[in-house]
C-alpha atoms as a PDB file:
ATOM      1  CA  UNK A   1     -67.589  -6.577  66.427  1.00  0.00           C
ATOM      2  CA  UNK A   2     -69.851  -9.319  67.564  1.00  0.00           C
ATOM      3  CA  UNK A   3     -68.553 -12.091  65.845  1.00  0.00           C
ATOM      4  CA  UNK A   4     -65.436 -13.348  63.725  1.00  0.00           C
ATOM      5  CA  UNK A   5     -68.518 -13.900  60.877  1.00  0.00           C
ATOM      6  CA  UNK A   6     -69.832 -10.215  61.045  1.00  0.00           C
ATOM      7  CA  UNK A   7     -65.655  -8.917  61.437  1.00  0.00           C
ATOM      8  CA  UNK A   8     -65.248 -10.764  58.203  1.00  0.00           C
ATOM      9  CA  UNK A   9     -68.527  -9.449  56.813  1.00  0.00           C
ATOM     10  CA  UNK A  10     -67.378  -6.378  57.084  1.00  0.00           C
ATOM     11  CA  UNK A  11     -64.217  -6.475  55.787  1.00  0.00           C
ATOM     12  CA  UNK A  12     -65.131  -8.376  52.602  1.00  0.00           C
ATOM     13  CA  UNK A  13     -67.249  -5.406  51.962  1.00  0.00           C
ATOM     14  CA  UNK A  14     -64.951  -2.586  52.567  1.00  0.00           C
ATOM     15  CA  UNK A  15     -62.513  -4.606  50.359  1.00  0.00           C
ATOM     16  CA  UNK A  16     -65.876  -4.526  47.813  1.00  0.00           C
ATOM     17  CA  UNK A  17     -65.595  -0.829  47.818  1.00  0.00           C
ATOM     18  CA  UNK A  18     -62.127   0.035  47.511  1.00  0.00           C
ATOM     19  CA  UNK A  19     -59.419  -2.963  47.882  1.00  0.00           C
ATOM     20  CA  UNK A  20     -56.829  -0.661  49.263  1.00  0.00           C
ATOM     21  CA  UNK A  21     -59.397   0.398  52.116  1.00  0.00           C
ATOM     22  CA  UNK A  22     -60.505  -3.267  52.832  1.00  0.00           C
ATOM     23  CA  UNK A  23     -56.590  -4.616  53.707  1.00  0.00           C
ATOM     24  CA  UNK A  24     -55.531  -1.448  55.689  1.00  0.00           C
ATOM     25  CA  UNK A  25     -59.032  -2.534  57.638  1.00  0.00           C
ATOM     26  CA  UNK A  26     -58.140  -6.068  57.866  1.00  0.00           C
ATOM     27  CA  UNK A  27     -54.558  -5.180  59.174  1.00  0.00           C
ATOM     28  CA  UNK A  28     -55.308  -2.525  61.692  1.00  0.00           C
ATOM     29  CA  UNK A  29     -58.342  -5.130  63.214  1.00  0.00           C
ATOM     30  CA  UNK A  30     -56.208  -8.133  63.117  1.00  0.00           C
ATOM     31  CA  UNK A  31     -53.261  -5.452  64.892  1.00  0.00           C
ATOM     32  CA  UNK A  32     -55.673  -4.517  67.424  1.00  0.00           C
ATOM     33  CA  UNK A  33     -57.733  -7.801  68.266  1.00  0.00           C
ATOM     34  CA  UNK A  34     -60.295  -5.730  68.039  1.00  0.00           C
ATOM     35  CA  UNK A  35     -62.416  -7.021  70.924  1.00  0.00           C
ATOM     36  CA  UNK A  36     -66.105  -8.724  70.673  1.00  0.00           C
ATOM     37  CA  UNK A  37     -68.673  -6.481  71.428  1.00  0.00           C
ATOM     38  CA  UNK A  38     -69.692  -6.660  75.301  1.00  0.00           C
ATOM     39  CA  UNK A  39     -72.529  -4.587  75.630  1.00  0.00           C
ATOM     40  CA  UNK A  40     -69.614  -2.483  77.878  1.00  0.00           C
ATOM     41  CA  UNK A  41     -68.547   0.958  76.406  1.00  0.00           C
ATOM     42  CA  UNK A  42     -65.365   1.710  75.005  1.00  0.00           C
ATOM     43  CA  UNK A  43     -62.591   3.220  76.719  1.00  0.00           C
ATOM     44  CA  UNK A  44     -60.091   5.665  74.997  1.00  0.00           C
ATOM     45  CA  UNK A  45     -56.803   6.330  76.678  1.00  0.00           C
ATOM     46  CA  UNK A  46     -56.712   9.879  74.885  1.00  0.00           C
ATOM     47  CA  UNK A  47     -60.077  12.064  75.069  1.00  0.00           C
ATOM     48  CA  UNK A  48     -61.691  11.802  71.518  1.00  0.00           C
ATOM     49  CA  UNK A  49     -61.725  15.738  70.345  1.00  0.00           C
ATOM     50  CA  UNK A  50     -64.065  16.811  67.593  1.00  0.00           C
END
């Protein structure tokens, strides 16, 4: 995410849409720290398989 603001943003509106959805969110980016958007791509440690 770019900000804290647009992190919270978007939590507060997945919690809008189901509230279950919205805490599991807020717990797995707060578990993470998801990191602020760079401009760099992200790196997986697994490859991503369809």
């Amino acid at each position: 995410m770019k900000s804290a603001e647009i992190r919270e943003r978007a939590i507060q509106y997945w919690t809008n849409v189901d509230a279950d959805l919205g805490a599991a969110l807020r717990v797995a980016l707060e578990a993470e720290d998801a990191p602020v958007e760079t401009g760099q791509p992200a790196t997986a440690s697994e490859p991503v398989r369809a």
